[in-house]
Protein backbone atom coordinates (compact mmCIF):
# COMPACT_ATOMS: atom_id res chain seq x y z
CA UNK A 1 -2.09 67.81 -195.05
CA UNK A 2 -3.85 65.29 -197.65
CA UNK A 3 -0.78 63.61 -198.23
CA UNK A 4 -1.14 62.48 -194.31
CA UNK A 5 -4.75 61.41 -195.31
CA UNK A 6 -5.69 57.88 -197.67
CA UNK A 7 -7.07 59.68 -200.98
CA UNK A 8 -10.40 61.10 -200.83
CA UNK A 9 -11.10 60.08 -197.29
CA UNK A 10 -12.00 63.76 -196.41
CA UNK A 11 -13.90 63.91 -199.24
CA UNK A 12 -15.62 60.67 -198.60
CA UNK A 13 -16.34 61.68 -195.30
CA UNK A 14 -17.95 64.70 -195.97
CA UNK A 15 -20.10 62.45 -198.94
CA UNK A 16 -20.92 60.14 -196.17
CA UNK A 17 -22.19 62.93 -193.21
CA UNK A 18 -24.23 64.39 -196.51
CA UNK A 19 -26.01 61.16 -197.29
CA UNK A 20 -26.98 61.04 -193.98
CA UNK A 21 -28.15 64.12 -193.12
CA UNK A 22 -25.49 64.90 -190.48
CA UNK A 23 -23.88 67.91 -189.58
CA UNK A 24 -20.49 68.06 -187.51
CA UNK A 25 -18.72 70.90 -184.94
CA UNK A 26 -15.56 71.02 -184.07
CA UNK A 27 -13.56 71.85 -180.82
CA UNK A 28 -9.57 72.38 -181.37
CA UNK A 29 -7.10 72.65 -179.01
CA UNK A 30 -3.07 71.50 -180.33
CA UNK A 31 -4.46 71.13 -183.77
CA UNK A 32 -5.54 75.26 -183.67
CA UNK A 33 -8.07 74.92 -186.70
CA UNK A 34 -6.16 72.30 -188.69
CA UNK A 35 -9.55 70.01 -188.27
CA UNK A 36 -12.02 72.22 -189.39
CA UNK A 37 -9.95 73.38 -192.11
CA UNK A 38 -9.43 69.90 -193.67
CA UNK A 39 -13.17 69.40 -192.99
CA UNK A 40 -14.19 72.31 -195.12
CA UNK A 41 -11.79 71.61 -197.67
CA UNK A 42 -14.09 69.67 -200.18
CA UNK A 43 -17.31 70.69 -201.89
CA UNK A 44 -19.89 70.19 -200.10
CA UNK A 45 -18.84 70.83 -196.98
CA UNK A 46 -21.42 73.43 -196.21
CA UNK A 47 -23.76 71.12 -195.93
CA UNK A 48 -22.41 69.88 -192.98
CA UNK A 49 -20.04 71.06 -191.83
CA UNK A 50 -21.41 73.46 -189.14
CA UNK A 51 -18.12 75.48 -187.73
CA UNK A 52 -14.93 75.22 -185.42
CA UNK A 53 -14.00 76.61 -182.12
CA UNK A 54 -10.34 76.90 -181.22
CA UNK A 55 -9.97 76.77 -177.48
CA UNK A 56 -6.03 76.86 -177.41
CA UNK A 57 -6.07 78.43 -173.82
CA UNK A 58 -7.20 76.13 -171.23
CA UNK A 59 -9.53 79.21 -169.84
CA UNK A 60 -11.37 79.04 -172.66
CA UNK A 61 -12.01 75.48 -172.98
CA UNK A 62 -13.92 76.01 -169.51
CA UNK A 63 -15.41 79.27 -170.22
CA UNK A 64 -16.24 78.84 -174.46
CA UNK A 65 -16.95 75.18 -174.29
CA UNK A 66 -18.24 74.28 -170.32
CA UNK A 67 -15.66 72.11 -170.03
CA UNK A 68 -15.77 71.27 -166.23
CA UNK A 69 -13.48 73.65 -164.33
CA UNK A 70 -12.58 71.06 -161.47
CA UNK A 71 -11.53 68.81 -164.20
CA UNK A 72 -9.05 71.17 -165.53
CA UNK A 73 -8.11 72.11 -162.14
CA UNK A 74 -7.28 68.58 -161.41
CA UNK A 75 -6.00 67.44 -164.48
CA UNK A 76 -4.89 70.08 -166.91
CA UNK A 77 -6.41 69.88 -170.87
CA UNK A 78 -4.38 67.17 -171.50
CA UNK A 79 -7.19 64.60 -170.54
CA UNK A 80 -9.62 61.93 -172.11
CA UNK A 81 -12.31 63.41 -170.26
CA UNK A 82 -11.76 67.11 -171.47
CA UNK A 83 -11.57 65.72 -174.63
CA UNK A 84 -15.06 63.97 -174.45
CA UNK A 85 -16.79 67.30 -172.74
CA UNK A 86 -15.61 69.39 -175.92
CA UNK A 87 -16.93 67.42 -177.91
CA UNK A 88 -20.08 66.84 -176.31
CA UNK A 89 -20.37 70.79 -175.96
CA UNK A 90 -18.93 72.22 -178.94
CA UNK A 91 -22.25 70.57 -180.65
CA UNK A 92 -24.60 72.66 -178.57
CA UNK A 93 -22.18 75.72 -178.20
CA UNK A 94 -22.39 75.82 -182.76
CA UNK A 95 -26.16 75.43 -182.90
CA UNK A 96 -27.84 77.08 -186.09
CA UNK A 97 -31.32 77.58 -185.62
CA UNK A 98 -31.69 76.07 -182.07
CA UNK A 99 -30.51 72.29 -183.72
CA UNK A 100 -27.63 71.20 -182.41
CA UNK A 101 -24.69 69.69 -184.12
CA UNK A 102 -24.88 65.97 -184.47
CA UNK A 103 -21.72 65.24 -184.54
CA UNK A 104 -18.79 66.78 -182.02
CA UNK A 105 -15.19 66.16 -182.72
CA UNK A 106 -12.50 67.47 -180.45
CA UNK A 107 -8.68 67.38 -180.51
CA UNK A 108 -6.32 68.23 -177.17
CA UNK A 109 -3.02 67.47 -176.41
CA UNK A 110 0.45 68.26 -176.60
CA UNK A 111 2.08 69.11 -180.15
CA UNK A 112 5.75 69.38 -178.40
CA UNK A 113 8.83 70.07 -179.02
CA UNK A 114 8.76 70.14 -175.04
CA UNK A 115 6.00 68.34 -172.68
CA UNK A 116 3.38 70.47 -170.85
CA UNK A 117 1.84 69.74 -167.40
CA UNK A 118 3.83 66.70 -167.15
CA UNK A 119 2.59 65.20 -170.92
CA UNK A 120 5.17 64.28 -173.18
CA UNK A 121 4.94 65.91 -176.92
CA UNK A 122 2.51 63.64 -179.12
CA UNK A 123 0.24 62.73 -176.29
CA UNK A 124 -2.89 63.64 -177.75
CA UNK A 125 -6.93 63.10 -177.26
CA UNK A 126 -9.43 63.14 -179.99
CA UNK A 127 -13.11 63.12 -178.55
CA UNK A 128 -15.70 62.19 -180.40
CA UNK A 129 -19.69 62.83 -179.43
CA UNK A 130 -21.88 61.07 -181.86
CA UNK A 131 -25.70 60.48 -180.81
CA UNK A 132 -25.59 59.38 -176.85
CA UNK A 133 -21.95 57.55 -177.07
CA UNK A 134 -19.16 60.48 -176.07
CA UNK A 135 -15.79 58.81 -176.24
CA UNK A 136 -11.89 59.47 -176.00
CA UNK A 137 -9.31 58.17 -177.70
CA UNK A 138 -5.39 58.84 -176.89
CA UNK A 139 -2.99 59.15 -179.23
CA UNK A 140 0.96 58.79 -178.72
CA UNK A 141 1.96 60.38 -182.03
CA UNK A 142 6.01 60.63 -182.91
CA UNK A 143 7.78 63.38 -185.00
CA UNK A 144 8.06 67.37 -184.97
CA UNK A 145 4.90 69.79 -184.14
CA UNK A 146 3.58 69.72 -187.00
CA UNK A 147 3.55 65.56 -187.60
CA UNK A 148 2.08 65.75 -184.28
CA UNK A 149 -0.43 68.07 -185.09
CA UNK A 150 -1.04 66.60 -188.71
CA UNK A 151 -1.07 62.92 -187.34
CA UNK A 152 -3.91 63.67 -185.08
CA UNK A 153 -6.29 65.63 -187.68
CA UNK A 154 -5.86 62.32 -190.00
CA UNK A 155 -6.63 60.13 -187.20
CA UNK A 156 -9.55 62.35 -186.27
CA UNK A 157 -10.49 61.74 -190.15
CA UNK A 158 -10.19 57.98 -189.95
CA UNK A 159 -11.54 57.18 -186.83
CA UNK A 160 -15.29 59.81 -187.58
CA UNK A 161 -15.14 57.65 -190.35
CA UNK A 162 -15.16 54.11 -189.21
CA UNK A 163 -18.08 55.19 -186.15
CA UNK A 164 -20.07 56.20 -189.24
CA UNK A 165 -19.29 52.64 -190.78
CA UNK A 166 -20.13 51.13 -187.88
């Protein structure tokens, strides 16, 4: 996985959400604990990094996470807007102590070989909930399952980074 990732940027992210006093939660779907795992990879991470959900089953993205059940419905997990509500939700759903997460981070999609619902393989959404602004942003990602599934954990990396940097 860190050869996927610039050097250190996991570990510079973790540095950063430290400095700042932030904690993160995370909400997996095609990347099945990949996230979290590279999260909690450097030292440190404890102090933010507050814990994972992995909501491969659509079911349980509606009943674990909230995740609108008309949306689903309508639109399958493969969706910008599922992606935003998990990570939106996940940060309440890992509270410690009554204090929600303040960061959520979210990955759904389709890691192939074959499309689902009518997605091709390497469609992917990474949703990102960080103080009021909850956004989506879709991936087309080439390559086997797991480049699919690696390529969206590093851009999941990169792109928490550069809102912090904003």
């Amino acid at each position: 996985m860190t050869a996927a990732l610039p050097d250190g940027a996991v570990a510079d992210l973790v540095a950063e959400l430290a400095a700042r006093g932030l904690t993160v939660a995370v909400a997996e779907s095609l990347t099945g604990g990949l996230l979290a795992g590279e999260l909690i990879r450097p030292a440190g991470a404890s102090a933010v990094v507050l814990g994972g959900v992995v909501c491969y089953a659509t079911e349980l993205k509606q009943r674990l996470l909230g995740v609108d059940a008309e949306l689903l419905e309508e639109h399958g997990p493969v969706h910008p807007e599922v992606a935003r509500q998990m990570a939106d939700r996940v940060r309440t759903v890992l509270a410690v102590d009554g204090r929600a997460a303040d960061i959520g981070l979210a990955t759904t999609g389709v890691a192939g070989p074959e499309p689902q619902g009518g997605h091709p393989a390497g469609l992917a959404y990474i949703g990102i909930a960080l103080g009021g602004a909850v956004e989506s942003i879709q991936l087309r990602l080439e390559g086997d399952r797991d480049a699919v599934r690696d390529g969206v954990v590093r851009r999941a990396v990169v792109e928490l980074g550069a809102r912090l940097r904003r």
